[in-house]
Protein backbone atom coordinates (compact mmCIF):
# COMPACT_ATOMS: atom_id res chain seq x y z
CA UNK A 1 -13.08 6.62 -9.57
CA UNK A 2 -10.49 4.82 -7.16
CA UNK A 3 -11.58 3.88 -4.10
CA UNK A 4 -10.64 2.33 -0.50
CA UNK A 5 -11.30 2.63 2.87
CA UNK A 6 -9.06 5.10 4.32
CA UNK A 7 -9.14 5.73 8.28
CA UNK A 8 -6.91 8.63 10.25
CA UNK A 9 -6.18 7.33 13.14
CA UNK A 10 -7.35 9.36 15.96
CA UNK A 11 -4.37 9.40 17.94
CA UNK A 12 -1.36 9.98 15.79
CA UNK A 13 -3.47 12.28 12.62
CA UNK A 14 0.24 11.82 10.68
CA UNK A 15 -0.72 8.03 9.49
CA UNK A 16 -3.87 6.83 7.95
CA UNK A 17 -5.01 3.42 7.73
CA UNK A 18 -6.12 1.94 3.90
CA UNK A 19 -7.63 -1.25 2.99
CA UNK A 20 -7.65 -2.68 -0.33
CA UNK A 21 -9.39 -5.65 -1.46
CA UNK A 22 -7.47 -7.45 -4.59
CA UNK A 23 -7.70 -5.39 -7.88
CA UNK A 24 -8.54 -2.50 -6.05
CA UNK A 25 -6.97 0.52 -6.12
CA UNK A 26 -5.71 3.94 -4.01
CA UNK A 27 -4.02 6.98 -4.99
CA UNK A 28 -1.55 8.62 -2.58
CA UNK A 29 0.08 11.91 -3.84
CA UNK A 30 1.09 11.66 -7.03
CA UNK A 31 0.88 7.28 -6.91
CA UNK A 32 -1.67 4.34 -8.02
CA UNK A 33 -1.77 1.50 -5.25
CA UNK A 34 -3.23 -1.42 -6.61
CA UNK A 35 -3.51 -4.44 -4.00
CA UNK A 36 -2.98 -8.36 -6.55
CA UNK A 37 -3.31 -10.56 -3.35
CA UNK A 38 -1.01 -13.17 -1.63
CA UNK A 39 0.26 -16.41 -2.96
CA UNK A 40 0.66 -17.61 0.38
CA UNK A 41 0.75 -16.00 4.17
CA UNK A 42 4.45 -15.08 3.14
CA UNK A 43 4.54 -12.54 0.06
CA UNK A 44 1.87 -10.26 -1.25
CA UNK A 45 2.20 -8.09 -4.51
CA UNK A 46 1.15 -4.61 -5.22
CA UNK A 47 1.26 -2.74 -8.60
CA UNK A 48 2.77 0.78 -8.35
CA UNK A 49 1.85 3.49 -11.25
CA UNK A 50 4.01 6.69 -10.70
CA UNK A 51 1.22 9.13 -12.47
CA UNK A 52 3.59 11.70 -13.33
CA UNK A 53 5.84 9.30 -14.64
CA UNK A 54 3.63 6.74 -16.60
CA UNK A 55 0.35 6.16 -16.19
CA UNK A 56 0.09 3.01 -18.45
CA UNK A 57 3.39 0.94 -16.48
CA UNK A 58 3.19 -0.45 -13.02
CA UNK A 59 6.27 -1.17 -10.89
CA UNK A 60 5.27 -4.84 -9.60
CA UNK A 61 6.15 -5.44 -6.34
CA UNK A 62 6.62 -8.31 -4.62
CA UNK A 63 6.78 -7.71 -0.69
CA UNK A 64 8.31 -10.33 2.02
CA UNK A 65 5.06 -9.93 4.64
CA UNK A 66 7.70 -10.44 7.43
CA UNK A 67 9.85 -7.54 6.64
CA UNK A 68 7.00 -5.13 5.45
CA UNK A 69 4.89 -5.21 9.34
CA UNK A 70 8.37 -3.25 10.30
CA UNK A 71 7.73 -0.67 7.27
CA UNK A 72 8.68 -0.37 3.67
CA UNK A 73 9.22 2.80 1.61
CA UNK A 74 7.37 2.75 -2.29
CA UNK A 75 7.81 5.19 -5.00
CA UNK A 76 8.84 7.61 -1.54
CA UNK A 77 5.94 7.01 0.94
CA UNK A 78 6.58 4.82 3.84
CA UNK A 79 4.01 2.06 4.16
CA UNK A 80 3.49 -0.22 6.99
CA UNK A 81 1.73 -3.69 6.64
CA UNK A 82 -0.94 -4.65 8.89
CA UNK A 83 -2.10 -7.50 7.44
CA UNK A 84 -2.33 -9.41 4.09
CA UNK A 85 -4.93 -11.96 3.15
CA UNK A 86 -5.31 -13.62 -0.31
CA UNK A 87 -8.21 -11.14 -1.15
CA UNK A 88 -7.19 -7.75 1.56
CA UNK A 89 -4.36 -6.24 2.31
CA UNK A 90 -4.52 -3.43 5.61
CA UNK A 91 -1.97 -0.80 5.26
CA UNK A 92 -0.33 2.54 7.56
CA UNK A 93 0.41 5.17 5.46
CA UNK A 94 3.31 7.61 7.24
CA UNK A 95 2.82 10.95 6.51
CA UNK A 96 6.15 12.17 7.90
CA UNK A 97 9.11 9.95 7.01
CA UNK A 98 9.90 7.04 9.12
CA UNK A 99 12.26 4.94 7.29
């Protein structure tokens, strides 16, 4: 039932790439990503449901855009910002820990 666009990239299999438009939604692991846009160019937010925590509760996250293209680590998986648009947000997903 949740779906994005998720690309391996062909040289370096240990990150994938994932696109979310706003209100949609990925699952990594044992996590609920769900993209709620940018304000401005600056910040964009995300939702975070833990699923073997609480299902029903997201973590809201705010996210500085500047600090999140070097890498940011949510409920333990290390994300890397690509780019965030008012409607699409283009994410690295690290499979082996970076930060």
């Amino acid at each position: 039932p949740y779906w994005a666009d998720k690309r391996f990239d062909t040289v370096n299999p240990d990150k994938e790439k994932i696109m979310l438009s706003k209100g949609e939604a990925t699952i990594i692991d044992d996590i609920k990503i769900i993209y709620r846009g940018s304000d401005n160019r600056s910040q964009f937010h995300l939702d975070v449901f833990v699923l073997n925590f609480d299902r029903e509760m997201p973590f809201v996250h705010t996210i500085d855009v500047d600090k999140a293209k070097k890498g940011f680590r949510i409920a333990g998986k290390d994300l890397q910002l690509i780019s965030a648009r008012k409607h699409r947000v283009h994410l690295w997903h690290h499979k082996k820990r970076l930060f």
